[in-house]
C-alpha atoms as a PDB file:
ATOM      1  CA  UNK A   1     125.971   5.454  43.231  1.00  0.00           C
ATOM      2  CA  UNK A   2     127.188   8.937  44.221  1.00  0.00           C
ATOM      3  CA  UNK A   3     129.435   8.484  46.809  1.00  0.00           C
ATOM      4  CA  UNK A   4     128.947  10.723  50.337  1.00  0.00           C
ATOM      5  CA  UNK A   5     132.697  10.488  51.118  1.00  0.00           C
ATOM      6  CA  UNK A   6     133.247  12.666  48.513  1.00  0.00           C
ATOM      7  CA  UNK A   7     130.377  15.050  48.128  1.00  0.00           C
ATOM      8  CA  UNK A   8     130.565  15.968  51.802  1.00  0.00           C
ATOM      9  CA  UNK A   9     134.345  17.423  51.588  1.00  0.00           C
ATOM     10  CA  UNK A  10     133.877  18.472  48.158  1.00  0.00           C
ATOM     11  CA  UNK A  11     130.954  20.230  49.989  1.00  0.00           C
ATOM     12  CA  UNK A  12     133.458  21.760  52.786  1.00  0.00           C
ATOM     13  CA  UNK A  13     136.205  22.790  50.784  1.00  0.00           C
ATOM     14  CA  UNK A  14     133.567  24.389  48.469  1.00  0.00           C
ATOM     15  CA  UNK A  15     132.210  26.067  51.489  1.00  0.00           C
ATOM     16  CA  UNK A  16     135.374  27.392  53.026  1.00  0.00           C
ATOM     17  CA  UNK A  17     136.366  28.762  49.364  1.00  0.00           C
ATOM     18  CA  UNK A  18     132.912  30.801  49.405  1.00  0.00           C
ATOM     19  CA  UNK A  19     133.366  32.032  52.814  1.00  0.00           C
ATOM     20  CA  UNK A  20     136.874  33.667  52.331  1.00  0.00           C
ATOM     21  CA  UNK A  21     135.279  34.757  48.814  1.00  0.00           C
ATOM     22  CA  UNK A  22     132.755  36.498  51.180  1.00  0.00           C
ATOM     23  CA  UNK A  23     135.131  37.450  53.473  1.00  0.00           C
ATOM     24  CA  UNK A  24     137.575  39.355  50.823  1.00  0.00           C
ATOM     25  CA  UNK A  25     134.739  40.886  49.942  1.00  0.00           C
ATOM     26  CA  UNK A  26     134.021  42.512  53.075  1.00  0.00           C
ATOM     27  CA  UNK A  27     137.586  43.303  54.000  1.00  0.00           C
ATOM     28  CA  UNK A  28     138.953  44.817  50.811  1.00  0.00           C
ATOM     29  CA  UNK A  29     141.182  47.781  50.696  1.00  0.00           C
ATOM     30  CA  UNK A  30     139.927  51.252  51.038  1.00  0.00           C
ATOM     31  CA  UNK A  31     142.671  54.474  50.497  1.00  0.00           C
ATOM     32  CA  UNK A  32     142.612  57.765  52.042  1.00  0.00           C
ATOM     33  CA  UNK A  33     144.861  60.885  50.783  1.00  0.00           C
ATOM     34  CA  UNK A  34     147.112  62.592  53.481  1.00  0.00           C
ATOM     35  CA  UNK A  35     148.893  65.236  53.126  1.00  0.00           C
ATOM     36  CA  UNK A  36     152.289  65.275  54.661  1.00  0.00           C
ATOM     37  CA  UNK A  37     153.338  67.024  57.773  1.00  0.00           C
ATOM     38  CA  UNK A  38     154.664  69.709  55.467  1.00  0.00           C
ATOM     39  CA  UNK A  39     151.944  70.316  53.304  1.00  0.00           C
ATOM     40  CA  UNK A  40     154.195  69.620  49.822  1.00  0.00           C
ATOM     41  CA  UNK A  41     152.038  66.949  48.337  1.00  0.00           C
ATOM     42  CA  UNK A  42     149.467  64.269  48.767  1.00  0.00           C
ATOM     43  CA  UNK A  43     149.915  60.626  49.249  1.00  0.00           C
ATOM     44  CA  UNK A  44     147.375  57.829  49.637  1.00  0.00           C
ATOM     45  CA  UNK A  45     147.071  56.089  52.454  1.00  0.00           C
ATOM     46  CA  UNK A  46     146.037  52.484  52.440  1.00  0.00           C
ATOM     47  CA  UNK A  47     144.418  50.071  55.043  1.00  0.00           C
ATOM     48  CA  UNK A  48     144.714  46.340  55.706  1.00  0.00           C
ATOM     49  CA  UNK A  49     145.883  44.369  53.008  1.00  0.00           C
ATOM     50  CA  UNK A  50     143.802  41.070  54.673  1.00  0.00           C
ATOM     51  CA  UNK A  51     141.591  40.407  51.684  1.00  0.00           C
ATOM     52  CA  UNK A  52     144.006  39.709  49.321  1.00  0.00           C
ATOM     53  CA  UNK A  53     145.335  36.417  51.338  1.00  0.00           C
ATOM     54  CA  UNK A  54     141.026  36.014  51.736  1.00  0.00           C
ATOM     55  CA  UNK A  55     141.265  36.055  47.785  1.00  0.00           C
ATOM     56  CA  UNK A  56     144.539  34.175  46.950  1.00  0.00           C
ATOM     57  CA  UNK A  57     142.985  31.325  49.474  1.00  0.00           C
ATOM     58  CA  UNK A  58     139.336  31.096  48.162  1.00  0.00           C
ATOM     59  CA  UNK A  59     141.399  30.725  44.853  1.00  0.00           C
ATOM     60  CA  UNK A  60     143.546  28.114  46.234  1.00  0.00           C
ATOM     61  CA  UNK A  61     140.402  26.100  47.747  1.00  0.00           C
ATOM     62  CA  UNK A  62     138.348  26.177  44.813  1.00  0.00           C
ATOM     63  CA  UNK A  63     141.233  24.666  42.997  1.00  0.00           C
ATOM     64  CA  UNK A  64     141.593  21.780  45.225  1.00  0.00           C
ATOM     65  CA  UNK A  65     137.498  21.345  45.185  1.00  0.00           C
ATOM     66  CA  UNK A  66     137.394  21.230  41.452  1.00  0.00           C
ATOM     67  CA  UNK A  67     140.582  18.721  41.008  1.00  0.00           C
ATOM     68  CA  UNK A  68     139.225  16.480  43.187  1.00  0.00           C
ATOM     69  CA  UNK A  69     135.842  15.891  41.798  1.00  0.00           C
ATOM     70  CA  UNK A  70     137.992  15.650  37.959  1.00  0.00           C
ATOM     71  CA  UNK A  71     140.587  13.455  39.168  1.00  0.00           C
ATOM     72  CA  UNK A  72     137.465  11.228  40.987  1.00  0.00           C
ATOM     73  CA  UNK A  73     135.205  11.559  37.471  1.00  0.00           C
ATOM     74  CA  UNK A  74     138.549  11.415  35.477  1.00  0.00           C
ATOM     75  CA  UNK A  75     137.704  14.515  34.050  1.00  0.00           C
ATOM     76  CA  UNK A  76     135.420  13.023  32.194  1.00  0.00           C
ATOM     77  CA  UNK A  77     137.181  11.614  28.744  1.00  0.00           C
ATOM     78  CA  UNK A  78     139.181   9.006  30.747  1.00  0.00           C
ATOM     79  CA  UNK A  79     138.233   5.891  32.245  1.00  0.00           C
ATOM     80  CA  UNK A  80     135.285   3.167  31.691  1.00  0.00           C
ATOM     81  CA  UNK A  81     132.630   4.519  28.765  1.00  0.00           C
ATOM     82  CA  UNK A  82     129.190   5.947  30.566  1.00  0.00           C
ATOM     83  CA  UNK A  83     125.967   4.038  28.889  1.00  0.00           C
ATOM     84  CA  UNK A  84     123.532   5.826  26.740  1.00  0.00           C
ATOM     85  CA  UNK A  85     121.243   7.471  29.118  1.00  0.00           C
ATOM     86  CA  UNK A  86     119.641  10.768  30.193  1.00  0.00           C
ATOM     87  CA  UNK A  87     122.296  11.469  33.277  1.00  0.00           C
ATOM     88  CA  UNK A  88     125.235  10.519  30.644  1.00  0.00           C
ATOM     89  CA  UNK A  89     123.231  13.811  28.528  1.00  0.00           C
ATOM     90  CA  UNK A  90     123.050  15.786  31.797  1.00  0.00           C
ATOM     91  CA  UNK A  91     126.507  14.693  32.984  1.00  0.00           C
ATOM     92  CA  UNK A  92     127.781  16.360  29.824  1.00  0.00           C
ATOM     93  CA  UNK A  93     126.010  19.205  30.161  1.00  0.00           C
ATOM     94  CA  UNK A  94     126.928  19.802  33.547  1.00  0.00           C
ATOM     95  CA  UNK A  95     130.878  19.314  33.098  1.00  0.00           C
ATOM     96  CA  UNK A  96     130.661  22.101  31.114  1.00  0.00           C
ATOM     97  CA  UNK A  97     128.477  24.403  32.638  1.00  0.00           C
ATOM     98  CA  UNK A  98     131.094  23.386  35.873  1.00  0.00           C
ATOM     99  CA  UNK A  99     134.308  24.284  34.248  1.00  0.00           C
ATOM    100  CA  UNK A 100     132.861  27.982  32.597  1.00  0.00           C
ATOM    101  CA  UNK A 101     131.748  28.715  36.658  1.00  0.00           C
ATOM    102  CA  UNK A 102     135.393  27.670  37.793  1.00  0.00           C
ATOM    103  CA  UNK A 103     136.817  29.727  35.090  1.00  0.00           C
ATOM    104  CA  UNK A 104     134.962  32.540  36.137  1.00  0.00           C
ATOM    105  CA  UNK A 105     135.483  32.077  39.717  1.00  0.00           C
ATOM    106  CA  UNK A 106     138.705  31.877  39.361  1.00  0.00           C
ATOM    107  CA  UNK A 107     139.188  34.939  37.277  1.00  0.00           C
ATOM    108  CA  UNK A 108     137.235  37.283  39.443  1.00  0.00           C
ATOM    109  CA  UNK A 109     139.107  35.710  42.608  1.00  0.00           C
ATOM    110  CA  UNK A 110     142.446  36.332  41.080  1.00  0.00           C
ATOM    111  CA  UNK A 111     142.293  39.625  39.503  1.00  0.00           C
ATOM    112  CA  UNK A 112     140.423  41.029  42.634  1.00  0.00           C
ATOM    113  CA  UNK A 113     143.271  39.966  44.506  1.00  0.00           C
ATOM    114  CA  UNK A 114     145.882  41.079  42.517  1.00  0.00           C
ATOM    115  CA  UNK A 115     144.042  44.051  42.346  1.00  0.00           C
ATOM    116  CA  UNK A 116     143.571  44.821  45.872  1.00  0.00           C
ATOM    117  CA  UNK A 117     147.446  43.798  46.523  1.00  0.00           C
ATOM    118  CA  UNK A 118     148.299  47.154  44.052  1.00  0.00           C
ATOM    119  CA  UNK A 119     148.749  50.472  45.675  1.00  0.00           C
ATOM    120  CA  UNK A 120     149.669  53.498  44.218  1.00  0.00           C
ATOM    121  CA  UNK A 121     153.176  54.479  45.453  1.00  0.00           C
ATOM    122  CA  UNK A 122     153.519  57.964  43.899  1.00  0.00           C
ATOM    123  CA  UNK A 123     152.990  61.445  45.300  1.00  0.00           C
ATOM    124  CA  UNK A 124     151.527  64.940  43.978  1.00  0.00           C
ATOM    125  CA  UNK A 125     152.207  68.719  45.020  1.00  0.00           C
ATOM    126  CA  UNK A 126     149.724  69.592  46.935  1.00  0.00           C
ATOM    127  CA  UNK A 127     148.807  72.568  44.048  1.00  0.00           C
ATOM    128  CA  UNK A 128     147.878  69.809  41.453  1.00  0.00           C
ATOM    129  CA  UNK A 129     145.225  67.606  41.884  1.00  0.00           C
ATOM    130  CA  UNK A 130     145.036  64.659  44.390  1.00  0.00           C
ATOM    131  CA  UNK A 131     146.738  61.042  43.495  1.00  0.00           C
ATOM    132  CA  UNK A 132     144.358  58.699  42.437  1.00  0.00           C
ATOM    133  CA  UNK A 133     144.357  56.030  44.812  1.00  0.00           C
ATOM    134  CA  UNK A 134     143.294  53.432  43.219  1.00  0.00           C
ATOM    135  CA  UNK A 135     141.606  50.074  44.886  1.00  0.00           C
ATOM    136  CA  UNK A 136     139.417  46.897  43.326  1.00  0.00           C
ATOM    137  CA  UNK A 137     135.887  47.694  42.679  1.00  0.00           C
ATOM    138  CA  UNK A 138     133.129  46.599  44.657  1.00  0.00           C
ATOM    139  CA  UNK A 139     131.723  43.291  43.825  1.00  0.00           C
ATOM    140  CA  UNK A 140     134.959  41.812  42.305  1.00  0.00           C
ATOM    141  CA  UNK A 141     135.341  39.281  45.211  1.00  0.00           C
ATOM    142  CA  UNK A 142     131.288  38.968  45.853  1.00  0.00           C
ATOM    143  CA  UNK A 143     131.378  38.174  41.777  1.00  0.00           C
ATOM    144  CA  UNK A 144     133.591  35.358  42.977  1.00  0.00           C
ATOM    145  CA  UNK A 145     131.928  34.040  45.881  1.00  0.00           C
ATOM    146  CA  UNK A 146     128.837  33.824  43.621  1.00  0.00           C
ATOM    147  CA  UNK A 147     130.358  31.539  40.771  1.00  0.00           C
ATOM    148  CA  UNK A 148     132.172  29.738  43.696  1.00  0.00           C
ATOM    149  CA  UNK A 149     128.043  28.972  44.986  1.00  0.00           C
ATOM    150  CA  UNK A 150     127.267  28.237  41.650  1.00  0.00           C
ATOM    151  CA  UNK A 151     129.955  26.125  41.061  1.00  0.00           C
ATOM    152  CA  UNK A 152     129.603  23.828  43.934  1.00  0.00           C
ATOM    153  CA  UNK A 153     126.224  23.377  43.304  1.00  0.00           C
ATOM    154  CA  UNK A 154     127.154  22.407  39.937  1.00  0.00           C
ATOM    155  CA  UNK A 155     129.964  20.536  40.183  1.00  0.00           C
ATOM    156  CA  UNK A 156     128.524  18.238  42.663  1.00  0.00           C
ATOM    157  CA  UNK A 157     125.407  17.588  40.478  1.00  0.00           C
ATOM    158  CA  UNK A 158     127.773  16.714  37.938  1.00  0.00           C
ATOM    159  CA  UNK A 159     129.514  14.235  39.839  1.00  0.00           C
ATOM    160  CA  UNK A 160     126.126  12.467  41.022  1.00  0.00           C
ATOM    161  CA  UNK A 161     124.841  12.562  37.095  1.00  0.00           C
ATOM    162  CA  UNK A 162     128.300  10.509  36.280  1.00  0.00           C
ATOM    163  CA  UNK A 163     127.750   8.190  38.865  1.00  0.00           C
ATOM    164  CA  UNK A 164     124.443   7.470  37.940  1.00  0.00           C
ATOM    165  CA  UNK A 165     125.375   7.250  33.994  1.00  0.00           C
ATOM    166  CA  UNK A 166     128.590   4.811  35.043  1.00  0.00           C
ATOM    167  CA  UNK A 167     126.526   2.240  37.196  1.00  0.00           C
ATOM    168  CA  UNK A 168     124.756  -0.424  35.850  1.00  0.00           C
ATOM    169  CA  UNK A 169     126.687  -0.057  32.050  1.00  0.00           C
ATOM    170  CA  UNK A 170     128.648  -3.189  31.503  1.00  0.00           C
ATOM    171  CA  UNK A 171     130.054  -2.919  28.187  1.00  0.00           C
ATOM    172  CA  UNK A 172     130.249  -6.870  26.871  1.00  0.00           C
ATOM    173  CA  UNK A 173     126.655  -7.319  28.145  1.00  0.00           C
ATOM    174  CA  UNK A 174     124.880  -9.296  30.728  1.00  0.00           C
ATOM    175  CA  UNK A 175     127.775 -10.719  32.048  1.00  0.00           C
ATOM    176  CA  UNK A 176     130.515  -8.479  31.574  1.00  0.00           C
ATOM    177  CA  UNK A 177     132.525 -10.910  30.395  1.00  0.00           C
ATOM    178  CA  UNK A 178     133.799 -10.672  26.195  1.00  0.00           C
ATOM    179  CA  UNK A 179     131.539 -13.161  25.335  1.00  0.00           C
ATOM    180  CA  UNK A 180     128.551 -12.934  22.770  1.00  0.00           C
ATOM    181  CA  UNK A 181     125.550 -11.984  23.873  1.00  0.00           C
ATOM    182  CA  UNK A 182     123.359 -14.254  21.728  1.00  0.00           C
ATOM    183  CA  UNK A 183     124.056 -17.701  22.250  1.00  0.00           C
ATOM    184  CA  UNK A 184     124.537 -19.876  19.473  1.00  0.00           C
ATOM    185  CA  UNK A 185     123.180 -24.174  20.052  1.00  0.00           C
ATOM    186  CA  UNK A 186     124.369 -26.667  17.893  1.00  0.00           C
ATOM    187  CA  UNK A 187     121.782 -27.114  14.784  1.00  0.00           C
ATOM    188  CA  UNK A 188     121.204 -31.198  14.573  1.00  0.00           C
END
């Protein structure tokens, strides 16, 4: 049986990881270019930087989401054999479809953050053309928050598919114990 005291912070941390996903999103850099007070050359001008700690901690939580539910599941490989069943199939399937969405995720969260922590530092002469100032594309962090959805969703099926494959499997048989399970009488 699935437990609730760990799909319900799974569920939070999963949550808060989508909301500052969400939240880089929103607040990611934009750059103006200014010319300087004596019209030699252009720089570029950059506003808040907020969306890059949005981005490094969405990362962060994610993290801490997925190695809870594979430390709990024992990432799958370790621990007591699941029994031959339909949610073993689907628990399989699901541990892998979990780990490409956290790979993802986690790509798209750290490479819009890096990206959106870089700012062009050079300057032109105001005959040539403007600087480019360069920021992360739109959709980089909302690319994230969406794998982070999917992820959660995913991840927490997978954990109630292993819990339902590792119940009820006792691996000596009925009893559990090392024993045979056919009984053999004494032939007189």
């Amino acid at each position: 049986m699935a437990s609730k005291l760990l799909l319900i912070p799974v569920f939070i941390v999963d949550l808060i990881a989508f909301s500052l996903a969400v939240a880089a999103e929103q607040r990611r850099s934009t750059a103006t270019i200014i010319q300087d007070k004596e019209k030699e050359y252009n720089y570029c001008q950059y506003d808040s930087d907020i969306a890059t700690g949005y981005g490094v901690g969405a990362f962060l939580f994610l993290m801490v989401s997925q190695a809870i539910v594979m430390a709990v599941t024992r990432c799958f490989c370790c621990g007591k054999s699941l029994g031959p069943s339909s949610s073993r199939a689907w628990a399989i399937i699901l541990f892998i479809t979990c780990w490409v969405f956290f790979i993802i995720a986690e790509m798209c969260l750290l490479a819009g953050s890096v990206r959106n922590a870089y700012h062009t530092k050079y300057r032109t002469i105001f005959s040539e053309n403007p600087p480019s100032c360069q920021t992360v594309r739109k959709g980089v962090f909302g690319a994230g928050a969406a794998f982070v959805f999917f992820n959660t969703i995913v991840s927490l099926f997978y954990y109630i598919c292993y819990a339902k494959a590792g119940d009820g499997f006792l691996p000596y048989g009925p009893g559990g114990s090392r024993e045979a399970a056919v009984g053999l009488a004494t032939y007189k």
